[in-house]
Every structure is written in structure tokens, then in C-alpha cells.
Protein backbone atom coordinates (compact mmCIF):
# COMPACT_ATOMS: atom_id res chain seq x y z
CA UNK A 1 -63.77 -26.05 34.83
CA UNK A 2 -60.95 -26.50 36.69
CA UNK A 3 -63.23 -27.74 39.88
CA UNK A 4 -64.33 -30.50 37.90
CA UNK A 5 -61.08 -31.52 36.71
CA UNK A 6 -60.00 -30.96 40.78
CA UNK A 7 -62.90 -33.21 41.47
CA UNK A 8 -62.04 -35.72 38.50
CA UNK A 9 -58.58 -35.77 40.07
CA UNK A 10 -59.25 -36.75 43.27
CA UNK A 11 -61.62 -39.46 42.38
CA UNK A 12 -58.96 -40.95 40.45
CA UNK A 13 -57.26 -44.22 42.72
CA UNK A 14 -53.69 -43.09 44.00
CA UNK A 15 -52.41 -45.81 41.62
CA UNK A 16 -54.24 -44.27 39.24
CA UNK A 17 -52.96 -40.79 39.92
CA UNK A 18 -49.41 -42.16 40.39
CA UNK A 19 -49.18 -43.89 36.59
CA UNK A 20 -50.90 -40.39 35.43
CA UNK A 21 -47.68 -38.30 37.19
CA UNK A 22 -45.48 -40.85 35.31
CA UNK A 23 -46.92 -40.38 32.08
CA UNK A 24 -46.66 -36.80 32.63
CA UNK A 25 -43.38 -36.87 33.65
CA UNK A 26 -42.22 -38.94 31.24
CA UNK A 27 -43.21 -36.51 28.01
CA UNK A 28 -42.60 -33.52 29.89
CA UNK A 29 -38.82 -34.85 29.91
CA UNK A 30 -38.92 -36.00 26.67
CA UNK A 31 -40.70 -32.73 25.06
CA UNK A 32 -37.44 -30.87 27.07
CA UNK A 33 -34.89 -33.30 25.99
CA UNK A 34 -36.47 -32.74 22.15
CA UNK A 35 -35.57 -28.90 22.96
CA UNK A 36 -32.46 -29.24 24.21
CA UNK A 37 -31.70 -31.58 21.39
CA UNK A 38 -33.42 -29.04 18.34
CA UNK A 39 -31.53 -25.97 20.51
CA UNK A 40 -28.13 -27.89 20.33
CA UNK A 41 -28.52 -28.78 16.56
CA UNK A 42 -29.40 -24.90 16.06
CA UNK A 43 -26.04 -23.64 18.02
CA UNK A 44 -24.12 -26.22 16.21
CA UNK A 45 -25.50 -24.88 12.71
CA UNK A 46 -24.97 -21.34 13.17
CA UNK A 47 -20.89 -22.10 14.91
CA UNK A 48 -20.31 -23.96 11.37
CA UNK A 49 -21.79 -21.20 9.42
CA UNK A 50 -19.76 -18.82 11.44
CA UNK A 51 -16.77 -20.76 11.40
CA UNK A 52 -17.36 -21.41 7.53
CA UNK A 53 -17.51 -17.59 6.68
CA UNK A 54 -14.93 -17.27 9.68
CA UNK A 55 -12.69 -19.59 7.23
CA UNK A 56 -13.46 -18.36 3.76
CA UNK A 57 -12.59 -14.70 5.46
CA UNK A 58 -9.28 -15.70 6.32
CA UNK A 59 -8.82 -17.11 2.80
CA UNK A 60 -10.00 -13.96 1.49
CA UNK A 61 -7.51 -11.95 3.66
CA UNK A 62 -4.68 -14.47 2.33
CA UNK A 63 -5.43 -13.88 -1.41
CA UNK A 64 -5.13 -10.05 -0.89
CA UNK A 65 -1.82 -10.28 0.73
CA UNK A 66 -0.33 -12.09 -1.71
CA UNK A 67 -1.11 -9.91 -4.08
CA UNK A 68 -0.12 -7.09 -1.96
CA UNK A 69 3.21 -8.72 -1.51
CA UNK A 70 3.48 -9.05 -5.40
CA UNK A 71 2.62 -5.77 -6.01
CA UNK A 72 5.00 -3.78 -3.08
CA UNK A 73 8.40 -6.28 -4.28
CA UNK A 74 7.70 -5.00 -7.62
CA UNK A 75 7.69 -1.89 -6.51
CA UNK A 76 10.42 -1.82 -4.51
CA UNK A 77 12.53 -3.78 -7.25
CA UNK A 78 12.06 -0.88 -9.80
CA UNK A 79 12.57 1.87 -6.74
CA UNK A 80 15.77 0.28 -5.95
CA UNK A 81 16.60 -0.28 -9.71
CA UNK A 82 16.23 3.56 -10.52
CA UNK A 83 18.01 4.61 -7.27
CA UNK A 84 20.83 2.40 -8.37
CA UNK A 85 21.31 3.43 -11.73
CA UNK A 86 21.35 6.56 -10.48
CA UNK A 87 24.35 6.27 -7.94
CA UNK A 88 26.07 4.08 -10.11
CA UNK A 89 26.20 7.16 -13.14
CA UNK A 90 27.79 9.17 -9.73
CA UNK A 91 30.05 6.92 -9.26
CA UNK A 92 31.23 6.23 -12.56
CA UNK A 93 31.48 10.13 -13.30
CA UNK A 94 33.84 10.05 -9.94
CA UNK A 95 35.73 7.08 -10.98
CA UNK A 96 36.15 8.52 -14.31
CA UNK A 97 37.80 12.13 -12.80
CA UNK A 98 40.12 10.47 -10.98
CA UNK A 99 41.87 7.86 -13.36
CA UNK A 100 42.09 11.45 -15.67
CA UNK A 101 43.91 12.82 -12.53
CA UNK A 102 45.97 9.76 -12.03
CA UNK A 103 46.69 9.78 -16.21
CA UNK A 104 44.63 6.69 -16.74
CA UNK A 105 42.32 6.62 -19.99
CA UNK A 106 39.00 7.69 -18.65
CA UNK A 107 36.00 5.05 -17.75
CA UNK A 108 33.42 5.97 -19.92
CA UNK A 109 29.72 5.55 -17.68
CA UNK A 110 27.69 2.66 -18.70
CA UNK A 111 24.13 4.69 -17.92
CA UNK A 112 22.56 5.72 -20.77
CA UNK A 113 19.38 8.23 -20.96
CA UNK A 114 16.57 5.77 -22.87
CA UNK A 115 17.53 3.40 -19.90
CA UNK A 116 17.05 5.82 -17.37
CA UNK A 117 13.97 6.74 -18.74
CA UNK A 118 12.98 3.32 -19.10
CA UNK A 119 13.51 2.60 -15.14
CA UNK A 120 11.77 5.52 -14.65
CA UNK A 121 8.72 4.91 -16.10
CA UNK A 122 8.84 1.25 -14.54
CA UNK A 123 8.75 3.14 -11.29
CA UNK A 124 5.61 5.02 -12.14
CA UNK A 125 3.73 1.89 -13.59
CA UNK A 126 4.47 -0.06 -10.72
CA UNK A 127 3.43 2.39 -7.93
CA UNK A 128 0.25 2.83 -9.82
CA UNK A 129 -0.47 -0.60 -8.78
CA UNK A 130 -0.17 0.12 -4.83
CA UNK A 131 -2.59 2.71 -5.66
CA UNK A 132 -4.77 0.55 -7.52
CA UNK A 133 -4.59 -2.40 -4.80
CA UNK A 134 -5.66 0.14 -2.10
CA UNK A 135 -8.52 1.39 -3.94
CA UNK A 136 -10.25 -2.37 -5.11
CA UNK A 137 -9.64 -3.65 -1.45
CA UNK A 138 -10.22 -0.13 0.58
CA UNK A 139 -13.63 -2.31 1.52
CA UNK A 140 -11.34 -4.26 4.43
CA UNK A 141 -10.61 -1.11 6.35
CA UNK A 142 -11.25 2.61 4.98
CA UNK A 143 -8.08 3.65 6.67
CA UNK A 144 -5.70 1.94 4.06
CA UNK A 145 -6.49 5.02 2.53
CA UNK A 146 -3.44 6.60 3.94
CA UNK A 147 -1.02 4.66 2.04
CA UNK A 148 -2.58 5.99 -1.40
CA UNK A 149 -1.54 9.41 -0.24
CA UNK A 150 1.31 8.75 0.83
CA UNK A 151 2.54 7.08 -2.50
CA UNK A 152 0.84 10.18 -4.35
CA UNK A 153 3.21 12.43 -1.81
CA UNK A 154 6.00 10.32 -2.83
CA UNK A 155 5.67 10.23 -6.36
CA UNK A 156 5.22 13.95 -6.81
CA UNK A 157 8.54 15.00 -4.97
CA UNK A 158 10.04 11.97 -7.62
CA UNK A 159 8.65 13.13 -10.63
CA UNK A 160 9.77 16.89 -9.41
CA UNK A 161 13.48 15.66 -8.77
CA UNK A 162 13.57 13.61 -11.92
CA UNK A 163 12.60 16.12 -13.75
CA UNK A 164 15.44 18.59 -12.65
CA UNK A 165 18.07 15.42 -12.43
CA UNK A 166 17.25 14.11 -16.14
CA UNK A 167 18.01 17.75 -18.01
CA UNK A 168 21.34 17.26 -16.12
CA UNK A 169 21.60 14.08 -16.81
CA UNK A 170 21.03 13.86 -20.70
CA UNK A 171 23.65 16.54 -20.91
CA UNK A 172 26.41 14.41 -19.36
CA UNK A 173 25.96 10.97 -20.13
CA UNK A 174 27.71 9.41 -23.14
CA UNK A 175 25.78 9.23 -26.76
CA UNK A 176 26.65 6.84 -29.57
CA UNK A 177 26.53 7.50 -32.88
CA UNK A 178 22.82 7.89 -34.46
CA UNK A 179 21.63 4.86 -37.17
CA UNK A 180 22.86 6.10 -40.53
CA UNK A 181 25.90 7.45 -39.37
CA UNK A 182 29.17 5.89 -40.77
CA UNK A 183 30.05 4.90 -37.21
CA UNK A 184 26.60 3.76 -35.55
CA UNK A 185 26.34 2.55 -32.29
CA UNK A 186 30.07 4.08 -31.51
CA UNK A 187 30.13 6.21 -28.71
CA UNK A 188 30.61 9.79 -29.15
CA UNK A 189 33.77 11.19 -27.30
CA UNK A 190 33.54 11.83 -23.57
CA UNK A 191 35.06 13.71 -20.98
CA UNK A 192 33.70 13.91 -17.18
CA UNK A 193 32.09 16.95 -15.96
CA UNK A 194 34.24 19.64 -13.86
CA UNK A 195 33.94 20.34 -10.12
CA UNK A 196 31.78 22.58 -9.96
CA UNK A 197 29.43 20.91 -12.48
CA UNK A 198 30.23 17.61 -10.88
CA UNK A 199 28.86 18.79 -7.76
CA UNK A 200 25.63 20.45 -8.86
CA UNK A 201 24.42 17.06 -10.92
CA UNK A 202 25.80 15.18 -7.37
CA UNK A 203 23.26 17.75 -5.26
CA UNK A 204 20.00 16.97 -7.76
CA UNK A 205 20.80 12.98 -8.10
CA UNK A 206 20.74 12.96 -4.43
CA UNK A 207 17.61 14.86 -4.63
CA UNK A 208 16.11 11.99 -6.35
CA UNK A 209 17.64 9.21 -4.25
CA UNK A 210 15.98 10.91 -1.10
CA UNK A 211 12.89 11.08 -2.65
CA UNK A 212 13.04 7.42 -3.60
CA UNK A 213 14.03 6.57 -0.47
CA UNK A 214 10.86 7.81 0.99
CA UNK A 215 8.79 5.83 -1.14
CA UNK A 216 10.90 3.14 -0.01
CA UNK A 217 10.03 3.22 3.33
CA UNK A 218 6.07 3.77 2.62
CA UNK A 219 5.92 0.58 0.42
CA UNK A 220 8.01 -1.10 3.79
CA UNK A 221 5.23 0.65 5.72
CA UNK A 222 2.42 -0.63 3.59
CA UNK A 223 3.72 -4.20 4.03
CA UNK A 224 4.47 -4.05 7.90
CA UNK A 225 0.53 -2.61 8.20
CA UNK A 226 -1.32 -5.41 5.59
CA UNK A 227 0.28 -8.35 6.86
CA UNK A 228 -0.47 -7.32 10.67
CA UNK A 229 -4.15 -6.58 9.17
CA UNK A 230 -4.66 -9.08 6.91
CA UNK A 231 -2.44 -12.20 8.52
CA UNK A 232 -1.53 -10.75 12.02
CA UNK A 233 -5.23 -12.98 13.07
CA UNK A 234 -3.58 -15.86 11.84
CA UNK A 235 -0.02 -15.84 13.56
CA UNK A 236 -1.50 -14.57 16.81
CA UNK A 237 0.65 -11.54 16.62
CA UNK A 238 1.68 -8.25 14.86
CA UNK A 239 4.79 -6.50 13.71
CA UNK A 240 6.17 -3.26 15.11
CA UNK A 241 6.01 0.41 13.05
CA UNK A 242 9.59 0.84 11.00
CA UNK A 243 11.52 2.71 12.98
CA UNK A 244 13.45 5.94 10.90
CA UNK A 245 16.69 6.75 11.35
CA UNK A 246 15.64 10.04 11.98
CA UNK A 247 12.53 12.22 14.30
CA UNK A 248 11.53 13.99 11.44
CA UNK A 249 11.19 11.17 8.99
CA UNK A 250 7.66 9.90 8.56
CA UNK A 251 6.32 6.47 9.30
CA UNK A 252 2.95 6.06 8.01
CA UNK A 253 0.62 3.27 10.28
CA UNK A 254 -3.09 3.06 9.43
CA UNK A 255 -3.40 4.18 13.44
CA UNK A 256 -2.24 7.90 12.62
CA UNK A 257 -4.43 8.53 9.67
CA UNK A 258 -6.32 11.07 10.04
CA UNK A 259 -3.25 12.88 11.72
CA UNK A 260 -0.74 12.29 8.49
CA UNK A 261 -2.85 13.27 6.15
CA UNK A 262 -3.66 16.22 7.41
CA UNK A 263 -0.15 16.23 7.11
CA UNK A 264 0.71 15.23 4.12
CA UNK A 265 -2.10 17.37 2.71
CA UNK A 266 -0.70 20.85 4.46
CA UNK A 267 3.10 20.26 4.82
CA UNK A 268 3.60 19.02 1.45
CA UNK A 269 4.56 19.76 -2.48
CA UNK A 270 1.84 16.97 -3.35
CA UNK A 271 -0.98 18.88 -0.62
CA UNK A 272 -0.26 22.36 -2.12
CA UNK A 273 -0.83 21.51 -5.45
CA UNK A 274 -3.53 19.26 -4.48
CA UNK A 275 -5.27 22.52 -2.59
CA UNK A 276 -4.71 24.57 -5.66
CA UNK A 277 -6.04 22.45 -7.82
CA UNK A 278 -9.27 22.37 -5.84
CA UNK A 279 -9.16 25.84 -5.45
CA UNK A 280 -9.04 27.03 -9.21
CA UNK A 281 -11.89 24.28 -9.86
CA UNK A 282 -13.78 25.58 -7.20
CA UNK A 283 -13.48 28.94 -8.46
CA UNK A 284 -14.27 27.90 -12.24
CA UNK A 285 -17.85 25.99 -11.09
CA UNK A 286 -18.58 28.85 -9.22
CA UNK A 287 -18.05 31.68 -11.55
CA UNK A 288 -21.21 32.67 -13.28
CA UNK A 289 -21.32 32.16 -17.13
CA UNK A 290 -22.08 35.39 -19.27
CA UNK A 291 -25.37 34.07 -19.93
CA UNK A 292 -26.62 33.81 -16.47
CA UNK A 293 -24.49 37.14 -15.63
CA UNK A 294 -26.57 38.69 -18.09
């Protein structure tokens, strides 16, 4: 076959041959420019489609971190309102012992139990919602994880402080009158605590402020870590790890992970009761009922 299209070929006149070439030519280049053209179009389609999902990503990324940032100032608002109201009953009990000791009518405290109970229980609603946050958007990075524990950690050394703090509390802070009594709503006589029971409430109120003061920092640390992983892209830049004021305070970064919570799961009140837990469910599953036994 291809001799006779050799021979058909070469029978052909050179102007013949030459207008043939040109033809040839001619669709060849425009067959190649129609592929270039269809292979352009293509690239084109699938940048906008990546810069489209690219796009709706980042606005993605931007809803979650405002609601992040919502959810850690609230937080923070009712850590810092509890931690206040607890120094300020301190300080009014100190204020209150030394206009006695200067012969001054006493300052009678302004805290009052139902309110500390009240900021208390703020506290535990809003740190739920850290935990919540970090389990409905775990999906952007598995490690955020971290944080969950760490406001678990935090909230069990609170709730084991409080607990100690509010029998002292209830004791010493002033009481009005019950409703029905002749003088409702009048506050029942006061006097401030001695020294040496002045001291002992002091020792478990700071118990509770440093335990509020680490949650403190891990809601800081939560919002240093989202907003370099969920806006750092967009600025071109990140934000440095707090730094403590101490070495053996903790700073929890999604980078250390796995090594804090093996941390927070040996070296802590939360872990051991955590391990426990595990362990006297373990055991239960495992024993055998009397009807298998038998």
C-alpha cells in the first residue's frame, strides 16, 4: 500500500506536491492550535474550580473563627468574672479587719453565695461550648483535640477547688433576712473571720484563682492556635506560643499533642480519674455474669 501511495506521490507535479504540503501544513497547525486552545480552556476551568473551592475554604475557615472568638471571650468573661468575685470577697474580708482594728464600723462584703454560684455555673456553661466547638469542627485538623482535654483538665481542678472554697465560703459571707421574716432582705449581723480562719479561706480562694488561671491561659492558647490555623493563610503569617511566666506552667500548641496529653492524662487529677473510670468499667464488662459463671 504504501508503494502505491510512494508511487502516487511522485507522479504528482512538484506544484502539485507543494500545494499538497501546504494543505497539510496548514490543518496540521490548525488541529494543534485547536489543542492548545481546548488544553488552555481545560487548565483555565480546573484553576477557577480550584480557586473557587480555594475561596469558599477560606470563607469556611472565617465563619469558624468567629465563632471561636465568640465562644473563647465568653469564656474568658465569666473566668475572669468568677476569679474576680472571688478576690474581691478577700479583699473586702481584709478591708473589713482592719477598719475593726482601726475602730471604724466594719465594711460588710458585697459577695453573696447565690451570686457566686451563679458565676460559677456561667463558667461551666460557657466552657462547655469550647468543648462543643472542638468537637463539630475537629474535621479541620484532628489535633484540636488537645484543647478539649485540656479544658476537661482545667475544669476538674475548678470544680475540685470550688467545691472546698464554697463550704468556706457560705459560712462567711453575709445573709439577709429570709422572705417572711419581719425584717426581709436586712442583712443578718456580721463580723470578719479571725486570723487563723482568715488565712485558711485566703489559702483555698487562691486555690481556685490558680485553677482559673490555668484555664485562662488554655482558652488564650486555643485562640493563639485557631487563628494561626484558621486565618494565619490569610495574613501570610502566624503568632508565637504564650509564653508562661513560669518552666513548669503548661502551654498547650496543637504541635505537642500527642506529648501533653500523655501528659495531661498521667500527671493529672482529671487523667487519674479518667484511668479509673476506665478501669472499673473495664472490669464490670469483663466480669462474668452468674448465669454464664454457672
Amino acid at each position: 500500500m504504501w508503494d502505491v501511495v510512494r508511487t502516487f506521490w511522485c507522479g504528482l507535479p512538484p506544484q502539485v506536491q507543494a500545494a499538497v504540503i501546504g494543505a497539510l501544513t496548514t490543518v496540521s497547525s490548525a488541529i494543534i492550535g485547536l489543542y492548545v486552545v481546548f488544553w488552555q480552556i481545560g487548565r483555565q476551568a480546573r484553576n477557577a474550580i480550584g480557586q473557587n473551592r480555594h475561596n469558599e475554604t477560606l470563607k469556611l475557615k472565617l465563619k469558624i473563627y468567629e465563632e471561636i472568638v465568640a465562644i473563647s471571650r465568653d469564656s474568658s468573661d465569666a473566668e475572669i468574672a468568677l476569679s474576680s468575685y472571688v478576690r474581691g470577697f478577700q479583699t473586702d474580708i481584709f478591708l473589713s479587719r482592719q477598719m475593726i482594728l482601726s475602730s471604724l464600723p466594719s465594711l460588710i462584703p458585697k459577695a453573696r453565695a447565690p451570686v457566686l454560684l451563679e458565676k460559677k455555673s456561667t463558667l461551666g456553661s460557657q466552657t462547655i461550648k469550647i468543648i462543643s466547638v472542638t468537637e463539630r469542627w475537629q474535621i479541620i485538623d484532628p489535633r484540636i483535640e488537645i484543647f478539649r482535654t485540656a479544658i476537661n483538665v482545667a475544669n476538674y481542678d475548678i470544680d475540685a477547688a470550688f467545691q472546698a472554697y464554697f463550704s468556706a465560703a457560705i459560712r462567711l459571707m453575709p445573709h439577709e433576712m429570709p422572705s417572711g421574716h419581719p425584717q426581709q432582705g436586712t442583712v443578718i449581723p456580721w463580723s470578719p473571720p479571725n486570723d487563723q480562719v482568715s488565712q485558711q479561706f485566703e489559702r483555698v480562694g487562691q486555690d481556685v484563682i490558680n485553677a482559673l488561671m490555668n484555664l485562662g491561659s488554655y482558652i488564650c492558647d486555643f485562640q493563639i492556635e485557631m487563628q494561626n490555623l484558621l486565618v494565619g493563610e490569610l495574613f501570610k503569617q502566624t503568632l508565637p506560643p504564650r509564653k508562661p511566666i513560669g518552666p513548669s506552667l503548661i502551654v498547650v500548641t496543637l504541635d505537642k499533642h500527642e506529648e501533653l496529653t500523655k501528659h495531661f492524662e498521667q500527671n493529672t487529677a482529671w487523667g487519674r480519674n479518667k484511668s479509673e473510670i476506665e478501669a472499673r468499667v473495664a472490669a464490670a464488662v469483663n466480669q462474668p455474669t452468674p448465669h454464664s459463671a454457672g
